[in-house]
Every structure is written in structure tokens, then in C-alpha cells.
C-alpha atoms as a PDB file:
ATOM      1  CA  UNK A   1       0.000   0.000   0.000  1.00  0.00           C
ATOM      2  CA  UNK A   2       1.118   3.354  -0.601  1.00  0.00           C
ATOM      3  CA  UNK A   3       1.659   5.425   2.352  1.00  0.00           C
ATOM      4  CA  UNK A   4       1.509   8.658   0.493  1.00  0.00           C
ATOM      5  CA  UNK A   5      -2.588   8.000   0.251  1.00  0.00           C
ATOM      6  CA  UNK A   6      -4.681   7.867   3.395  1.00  0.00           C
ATOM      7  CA  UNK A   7      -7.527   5.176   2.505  1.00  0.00           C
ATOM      8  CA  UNK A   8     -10.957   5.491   4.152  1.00  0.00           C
ATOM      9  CA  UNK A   9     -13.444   2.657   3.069  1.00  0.00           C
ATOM     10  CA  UNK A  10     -16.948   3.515   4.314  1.00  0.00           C
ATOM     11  CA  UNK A  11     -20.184   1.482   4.521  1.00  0.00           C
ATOM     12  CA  UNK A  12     -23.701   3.319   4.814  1.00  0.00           C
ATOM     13  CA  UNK A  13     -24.939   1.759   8.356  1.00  0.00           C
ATOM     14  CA  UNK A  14     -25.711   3.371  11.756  1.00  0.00           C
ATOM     15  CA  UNK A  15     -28.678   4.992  12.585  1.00  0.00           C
ATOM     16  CA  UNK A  16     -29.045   8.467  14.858  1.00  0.00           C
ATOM     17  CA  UNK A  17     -31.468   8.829  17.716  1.00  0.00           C
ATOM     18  CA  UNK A  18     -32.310  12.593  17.890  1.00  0.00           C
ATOM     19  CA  UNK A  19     -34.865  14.139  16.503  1.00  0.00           C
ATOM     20  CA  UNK A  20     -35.292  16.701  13.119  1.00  0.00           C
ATOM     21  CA  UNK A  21     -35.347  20.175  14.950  1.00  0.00           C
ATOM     22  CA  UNK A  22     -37.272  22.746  12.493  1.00  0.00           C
ATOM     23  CA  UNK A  23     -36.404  25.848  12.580  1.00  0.00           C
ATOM     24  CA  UNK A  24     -38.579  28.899  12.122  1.00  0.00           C
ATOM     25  CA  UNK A  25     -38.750  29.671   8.909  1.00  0.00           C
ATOM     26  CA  UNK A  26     -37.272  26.991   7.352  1.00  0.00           C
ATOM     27  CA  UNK A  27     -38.430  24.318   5.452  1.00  0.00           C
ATOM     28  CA  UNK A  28     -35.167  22.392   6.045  1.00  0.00           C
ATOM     29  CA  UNK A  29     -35.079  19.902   9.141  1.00  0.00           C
ATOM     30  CA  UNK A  30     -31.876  20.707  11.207  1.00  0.00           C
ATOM     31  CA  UNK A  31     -30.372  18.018  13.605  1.00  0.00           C
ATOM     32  CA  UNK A  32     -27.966  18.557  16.077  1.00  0.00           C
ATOM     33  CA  UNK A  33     -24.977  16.098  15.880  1.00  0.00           C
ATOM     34  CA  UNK A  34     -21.183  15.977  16.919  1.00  0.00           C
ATOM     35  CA  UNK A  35     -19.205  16.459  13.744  1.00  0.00           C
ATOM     36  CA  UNK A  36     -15.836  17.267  12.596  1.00  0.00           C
ATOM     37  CA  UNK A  37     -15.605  20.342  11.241  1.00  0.00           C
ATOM     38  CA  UNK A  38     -12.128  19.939   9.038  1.00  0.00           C
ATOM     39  CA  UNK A  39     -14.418  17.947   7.202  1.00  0.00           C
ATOM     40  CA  UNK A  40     -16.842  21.051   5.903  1.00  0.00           C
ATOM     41  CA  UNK A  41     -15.497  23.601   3.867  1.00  0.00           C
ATOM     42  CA  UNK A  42     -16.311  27.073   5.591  1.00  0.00           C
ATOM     43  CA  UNK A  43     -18.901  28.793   3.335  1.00  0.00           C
ATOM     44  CA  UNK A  44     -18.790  32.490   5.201  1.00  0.00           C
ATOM     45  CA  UNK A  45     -18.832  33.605   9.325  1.00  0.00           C
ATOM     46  CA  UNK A  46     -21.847  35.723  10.050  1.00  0.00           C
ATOM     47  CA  UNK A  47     -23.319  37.617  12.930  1.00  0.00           C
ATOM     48  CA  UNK A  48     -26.070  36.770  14.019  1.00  0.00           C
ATOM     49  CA  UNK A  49     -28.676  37.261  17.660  1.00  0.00           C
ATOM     50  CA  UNK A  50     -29.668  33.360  17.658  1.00  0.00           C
ATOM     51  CA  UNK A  51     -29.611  30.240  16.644  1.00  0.00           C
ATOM     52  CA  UNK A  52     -32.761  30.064  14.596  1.00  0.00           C
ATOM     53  CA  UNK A  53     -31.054  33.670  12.411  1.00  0.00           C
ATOM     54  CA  UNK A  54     -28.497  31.514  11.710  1.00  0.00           C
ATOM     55  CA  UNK A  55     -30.137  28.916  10.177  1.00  0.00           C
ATOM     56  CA  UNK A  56     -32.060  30.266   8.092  1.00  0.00           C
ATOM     57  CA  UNK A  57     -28.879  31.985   6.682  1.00  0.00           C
ATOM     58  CA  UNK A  58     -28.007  28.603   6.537  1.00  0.00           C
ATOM     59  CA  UNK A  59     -30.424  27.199   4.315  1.00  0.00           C
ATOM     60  CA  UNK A  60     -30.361  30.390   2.159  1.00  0.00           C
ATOM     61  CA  UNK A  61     -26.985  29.946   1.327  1.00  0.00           C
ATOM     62  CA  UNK A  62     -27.330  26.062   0.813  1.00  0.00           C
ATOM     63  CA  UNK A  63     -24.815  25.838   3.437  1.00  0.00           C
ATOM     64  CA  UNK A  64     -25.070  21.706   4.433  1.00  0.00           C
ATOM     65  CA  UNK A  65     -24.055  22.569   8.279  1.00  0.00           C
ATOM     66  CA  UNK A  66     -23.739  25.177  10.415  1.00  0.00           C
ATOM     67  CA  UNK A  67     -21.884  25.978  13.833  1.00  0.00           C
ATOM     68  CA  UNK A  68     -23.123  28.867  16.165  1.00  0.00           C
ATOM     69  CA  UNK A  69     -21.498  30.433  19.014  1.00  0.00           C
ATOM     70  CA  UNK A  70     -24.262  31.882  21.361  1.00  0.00           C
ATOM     71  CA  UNK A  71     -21.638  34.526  22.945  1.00  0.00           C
ATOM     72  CA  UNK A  72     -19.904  36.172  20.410  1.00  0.00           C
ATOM     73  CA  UNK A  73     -23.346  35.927  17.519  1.00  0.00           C
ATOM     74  CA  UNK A  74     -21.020  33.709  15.213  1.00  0.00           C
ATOM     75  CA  UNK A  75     -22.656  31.823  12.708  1.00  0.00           C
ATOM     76  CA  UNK A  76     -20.318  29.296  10.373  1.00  0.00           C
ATOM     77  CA  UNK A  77     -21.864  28.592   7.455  1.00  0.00           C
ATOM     78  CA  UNK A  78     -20.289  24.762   6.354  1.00  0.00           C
ATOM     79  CA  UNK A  79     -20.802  23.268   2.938  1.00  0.00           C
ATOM     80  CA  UNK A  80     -19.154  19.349   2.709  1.00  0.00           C
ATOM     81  CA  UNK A  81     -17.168  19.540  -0.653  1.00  0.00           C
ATOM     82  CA  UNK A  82     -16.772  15.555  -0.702  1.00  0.00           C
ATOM     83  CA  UNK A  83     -19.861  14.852  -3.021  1.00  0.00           C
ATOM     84  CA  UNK A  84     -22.561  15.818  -0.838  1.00  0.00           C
ATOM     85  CA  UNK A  85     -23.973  17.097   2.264  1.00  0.00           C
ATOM     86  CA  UNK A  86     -24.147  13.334   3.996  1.00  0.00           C
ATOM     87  CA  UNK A  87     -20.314  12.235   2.819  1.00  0.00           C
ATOM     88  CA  UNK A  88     -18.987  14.073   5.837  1.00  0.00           C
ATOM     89  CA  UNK A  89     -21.023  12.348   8.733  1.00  0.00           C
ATOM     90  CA  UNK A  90     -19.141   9.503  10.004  1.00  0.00           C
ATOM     91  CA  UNK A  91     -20.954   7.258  12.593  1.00  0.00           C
ATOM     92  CA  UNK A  92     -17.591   7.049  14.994  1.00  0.00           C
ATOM     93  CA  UNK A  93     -18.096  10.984  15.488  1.00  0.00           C
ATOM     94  CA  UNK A  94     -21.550  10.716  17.501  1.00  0.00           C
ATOM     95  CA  UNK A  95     -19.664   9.729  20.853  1.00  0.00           C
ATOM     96  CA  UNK A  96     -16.875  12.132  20.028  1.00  0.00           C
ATOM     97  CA  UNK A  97     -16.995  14.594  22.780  1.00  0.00           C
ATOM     98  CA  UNK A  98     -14.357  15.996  21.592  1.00  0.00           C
ATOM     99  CA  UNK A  99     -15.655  17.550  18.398  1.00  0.00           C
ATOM    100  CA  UNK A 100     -17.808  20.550  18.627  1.00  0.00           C
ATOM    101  CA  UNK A 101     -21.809  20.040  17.882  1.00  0.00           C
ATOM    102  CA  UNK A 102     -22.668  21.383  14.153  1.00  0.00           C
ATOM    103  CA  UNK A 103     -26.537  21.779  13.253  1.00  0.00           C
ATOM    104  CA  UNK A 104     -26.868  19.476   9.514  1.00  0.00           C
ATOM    105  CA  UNK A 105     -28.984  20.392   7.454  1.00  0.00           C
ATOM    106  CA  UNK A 106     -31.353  17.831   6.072  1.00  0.00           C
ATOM    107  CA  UNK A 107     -29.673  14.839   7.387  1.00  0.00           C
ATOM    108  CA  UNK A 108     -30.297  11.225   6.111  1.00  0.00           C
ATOM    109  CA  UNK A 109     -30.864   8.720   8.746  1.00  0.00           C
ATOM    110  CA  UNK A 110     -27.130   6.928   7.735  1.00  0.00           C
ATOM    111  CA  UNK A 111     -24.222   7.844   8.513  1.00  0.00           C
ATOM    112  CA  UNK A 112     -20.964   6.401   6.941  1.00  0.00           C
ATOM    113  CA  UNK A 113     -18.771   3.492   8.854  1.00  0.00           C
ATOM    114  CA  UNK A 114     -15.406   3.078   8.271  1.00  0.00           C
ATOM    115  CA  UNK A 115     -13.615  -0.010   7.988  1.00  0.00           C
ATOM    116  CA  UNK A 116     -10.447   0.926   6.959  1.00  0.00           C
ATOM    117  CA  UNK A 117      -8.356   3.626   7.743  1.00  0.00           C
ATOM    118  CA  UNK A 118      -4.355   4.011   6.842  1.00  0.00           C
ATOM    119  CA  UNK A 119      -3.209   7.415   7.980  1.00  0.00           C
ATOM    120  CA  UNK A 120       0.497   6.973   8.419  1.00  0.00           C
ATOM    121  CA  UNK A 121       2.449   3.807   9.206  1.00  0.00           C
ATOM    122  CA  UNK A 122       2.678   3.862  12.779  1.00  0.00           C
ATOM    123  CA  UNK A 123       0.628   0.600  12.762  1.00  0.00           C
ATOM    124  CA  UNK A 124       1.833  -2.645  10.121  1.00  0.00           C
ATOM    125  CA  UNK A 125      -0.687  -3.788   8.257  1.00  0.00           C
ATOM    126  CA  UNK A 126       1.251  -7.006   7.596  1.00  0.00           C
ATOM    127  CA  UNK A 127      -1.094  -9.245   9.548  1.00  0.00           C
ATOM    128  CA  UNK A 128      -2.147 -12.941  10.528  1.00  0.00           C
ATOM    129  CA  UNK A 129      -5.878 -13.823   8.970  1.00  0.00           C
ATOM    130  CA  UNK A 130      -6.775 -14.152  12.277  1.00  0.00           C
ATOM    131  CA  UNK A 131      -6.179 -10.871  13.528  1.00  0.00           C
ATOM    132  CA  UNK A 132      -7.955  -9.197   9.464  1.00  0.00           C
ATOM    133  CA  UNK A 133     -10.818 -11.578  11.078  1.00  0.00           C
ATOM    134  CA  UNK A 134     -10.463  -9.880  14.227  1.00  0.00           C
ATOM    135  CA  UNK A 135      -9.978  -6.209  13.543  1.00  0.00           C
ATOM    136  CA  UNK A 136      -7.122  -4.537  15.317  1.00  0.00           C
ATOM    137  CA  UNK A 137      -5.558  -0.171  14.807  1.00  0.00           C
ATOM    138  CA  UNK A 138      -6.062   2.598  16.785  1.00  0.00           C
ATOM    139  CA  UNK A 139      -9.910   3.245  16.163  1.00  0.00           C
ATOM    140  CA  UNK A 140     -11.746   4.427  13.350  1.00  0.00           C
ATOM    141  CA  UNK A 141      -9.822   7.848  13.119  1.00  0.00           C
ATOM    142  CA  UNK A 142      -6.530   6.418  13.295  1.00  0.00           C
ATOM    143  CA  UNK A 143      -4.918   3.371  11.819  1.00  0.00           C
ATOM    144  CA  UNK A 144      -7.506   0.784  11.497  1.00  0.00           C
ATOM    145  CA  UNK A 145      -9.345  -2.281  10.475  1.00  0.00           C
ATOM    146  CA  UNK A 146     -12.355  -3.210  11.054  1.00  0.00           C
ATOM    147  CA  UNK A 147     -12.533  -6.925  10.992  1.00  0.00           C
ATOM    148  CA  UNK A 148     -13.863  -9.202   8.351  1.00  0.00           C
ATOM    149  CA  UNK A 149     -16.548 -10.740  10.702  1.00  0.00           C
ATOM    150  CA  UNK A 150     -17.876  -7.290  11.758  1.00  0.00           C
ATOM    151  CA  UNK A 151     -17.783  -6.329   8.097  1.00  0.00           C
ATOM    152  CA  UNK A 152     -19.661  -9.611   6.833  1.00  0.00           C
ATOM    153  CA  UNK A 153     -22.161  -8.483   9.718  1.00  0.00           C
ATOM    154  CA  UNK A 154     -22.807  -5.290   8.899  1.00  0.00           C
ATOM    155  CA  UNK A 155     -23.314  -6.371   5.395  1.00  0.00           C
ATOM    156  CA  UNK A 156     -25.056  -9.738   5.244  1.00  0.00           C
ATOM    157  CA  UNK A 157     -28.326  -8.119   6.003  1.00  0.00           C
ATOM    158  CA  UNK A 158     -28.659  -6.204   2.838  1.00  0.00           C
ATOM    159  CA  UNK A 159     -26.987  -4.513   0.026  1.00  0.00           C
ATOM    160  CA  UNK A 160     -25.138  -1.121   0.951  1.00  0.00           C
ATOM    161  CA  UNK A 161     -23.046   1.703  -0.589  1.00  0.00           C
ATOM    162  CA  UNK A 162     -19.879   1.432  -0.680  1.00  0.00           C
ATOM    163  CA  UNK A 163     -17.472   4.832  -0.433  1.00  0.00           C
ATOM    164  CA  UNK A 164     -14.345   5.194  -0.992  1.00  0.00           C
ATOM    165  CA  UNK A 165     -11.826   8.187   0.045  1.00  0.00           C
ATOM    166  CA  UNK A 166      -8.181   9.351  -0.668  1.00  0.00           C
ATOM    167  CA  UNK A 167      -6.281  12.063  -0.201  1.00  0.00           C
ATOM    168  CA  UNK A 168      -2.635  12.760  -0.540  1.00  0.00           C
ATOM    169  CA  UNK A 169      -0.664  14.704   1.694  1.00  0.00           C
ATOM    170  CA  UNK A 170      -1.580  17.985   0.196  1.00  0.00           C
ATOM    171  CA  UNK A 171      -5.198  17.208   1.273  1.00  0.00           C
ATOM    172  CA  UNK A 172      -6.347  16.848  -2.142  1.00  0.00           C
ATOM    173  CA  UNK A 173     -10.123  14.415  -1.479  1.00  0.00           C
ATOM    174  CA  UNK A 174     -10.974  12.259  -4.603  1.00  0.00           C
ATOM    175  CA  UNK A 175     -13.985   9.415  -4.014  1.00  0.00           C
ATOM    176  CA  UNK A 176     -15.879   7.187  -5.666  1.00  0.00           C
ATOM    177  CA  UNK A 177     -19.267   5.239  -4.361  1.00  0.00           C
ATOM    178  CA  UNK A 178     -20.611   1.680  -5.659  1.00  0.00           C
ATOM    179  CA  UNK A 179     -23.770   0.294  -5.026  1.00  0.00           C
ATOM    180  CA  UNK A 180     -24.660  -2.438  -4.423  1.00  0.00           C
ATOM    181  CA  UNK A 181     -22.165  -3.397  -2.062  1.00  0.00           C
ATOM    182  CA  UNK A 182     -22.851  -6.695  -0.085  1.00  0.00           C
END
């Protein structure tokens, strides 16, 4: 494998438990989720009184997230440049307390689940086939494999998309999806 690409294989899975919020004046649904926001491009920063201004800025601009800052009125207006608004929502970021809440815009009820993820090569992907069976890395954001029996669960129950990412080291994205992937 090259180490000058990063690979991120994704499969559509994962559900999340909150509901739409509506803001006024919008006919967009808006859900608040944990999200990484290195993975939006920033649109424009706006001020704005409250949360529901800044959403319908939002949808206005076709902005596919948005962060607000209640104290200082800022309103970041995020578009996801990766081939639409739902290929930056990752399931491992919902637990991530670590990364700031974004409102989405319109979210579908999937988010995407890696299962395999070569950032650098701090971790040797020369393995046994019982340890690819197993899974082993760092987690999902780090060096990692998911396991070929947690893969053939998640997709023996259906057929799914299947996404895949690159970048180089200049941060350059390029991705492709298939479906059906089983």
C-alpha cells in the first residue's frame, strides 16, 4: 500500500437517535450532531442574535451545516465539498466529545462506517488472517481495520453503498461510491 494516500473505506450503516429540529422559517429539518468540522469547507462567518437567524442563513446559502457560538453571535456557514452534504457524517463521530456540535442540514438517517483507515504507518498492516478476522488499529480515526466478521455483519443483512476516500498529503479528497455493495 502506498503510504503517500490515506484510505478510508466507508459502509452506509448506523442509525441516529435525535430528533429533526425545524427551525422557524425553514423548510429544512436541522439536527444537532457531533461532527468534525475539518471535514466542511467554511462557506462564510456571520453575525447573528440566535440560533434560529443563523439557520435560516443557513439554508439560504445552501450551506449543508452550520456551527453557532451563542456569545460572540457567530454563525459558520459549512458546505461538505466531498460529493454531498451526507459524505462528511461519520458514525464514529456521535460519541466524540471531543468535536464541537454542528446543526446538519437535512440529514439522512445513515451515517458512513469506516472499515479501513491508513493514515500513516505507525501501525503494520502485515497481519495474521486471524487478527484481518479480528480487527485490530487505533480506532476508526486512526490506523484501522475493522474486521472481516464485523464487516460480513454489517453487510449480510442487505446490500449497501460502498465509499471510498483518498487524499494525498496535500489534502487533495478524490472518491468514488458503488452500489450495491454486499
Amino acid at each position: 500500500m502506498v503510504l503517500a494516500l490515506r484510505l478510508l473505506l466507508c459502509v452506509a450503516t448506523c442509525c441516529f437517535l435525535s430528533l429533526p429540529t425545524v427551525a422557524a422559517g425553514c423548510r429544512s429539518k436541522w439536527k444537532q450532531l457531533r461532527g468534525d468540522i475539518t471535514e466542511y469547507k467554511l462557506i462564510t462567518v456571520l453575525k447573528v442574535p440566535k440560533i434560529t437567524d443563523c439557520l435560516m442563513k443557513s439554508s439560504a446559502a445552501e450551506a449543508h451545516a452550520a456551527s453557532f457560538d451563542a456569545e460572540s453571535g457567530d454563525c459558520a456557514l459549512l458546505q461538505c465539498d466531498r460529493g454531498g452534504s451526507d459524505a462528511c457524517r461519520k458514525c464514529r463521530h456521535e460519541k466524540d466529545a471531543s468535536l464541537p456540535m454542528l446543526w446538519i442540514k437535512d440529514p439522512s438517517e445513515t451515517c458512513w462506517r469506516t472499515f479501513q483507515h491508513r493514515v500513516d504507518g505507525s501501525v503494520s498492516f502485515n497481519r495474521s488472517w486471524s487478527e484481518y478476522a479480528s480487527g485490530f488499529g487505533q480506532g476508526e480515526s486512526l490506523n484501522y481495520w475493522m474486521g472481516l466478521e464485523q464487516l460480513h455483519q454489517l453487510t449480510a443483512t442487505g446490500a449497501w453503498r460502498v465509499r471510498w476516500e483518498f487524499s494525498d498529503w496535500n489534502d487533495n479528497w478524490y472518491w468514488a461510491e458503488n452500489a450495491p455493495f454486499s
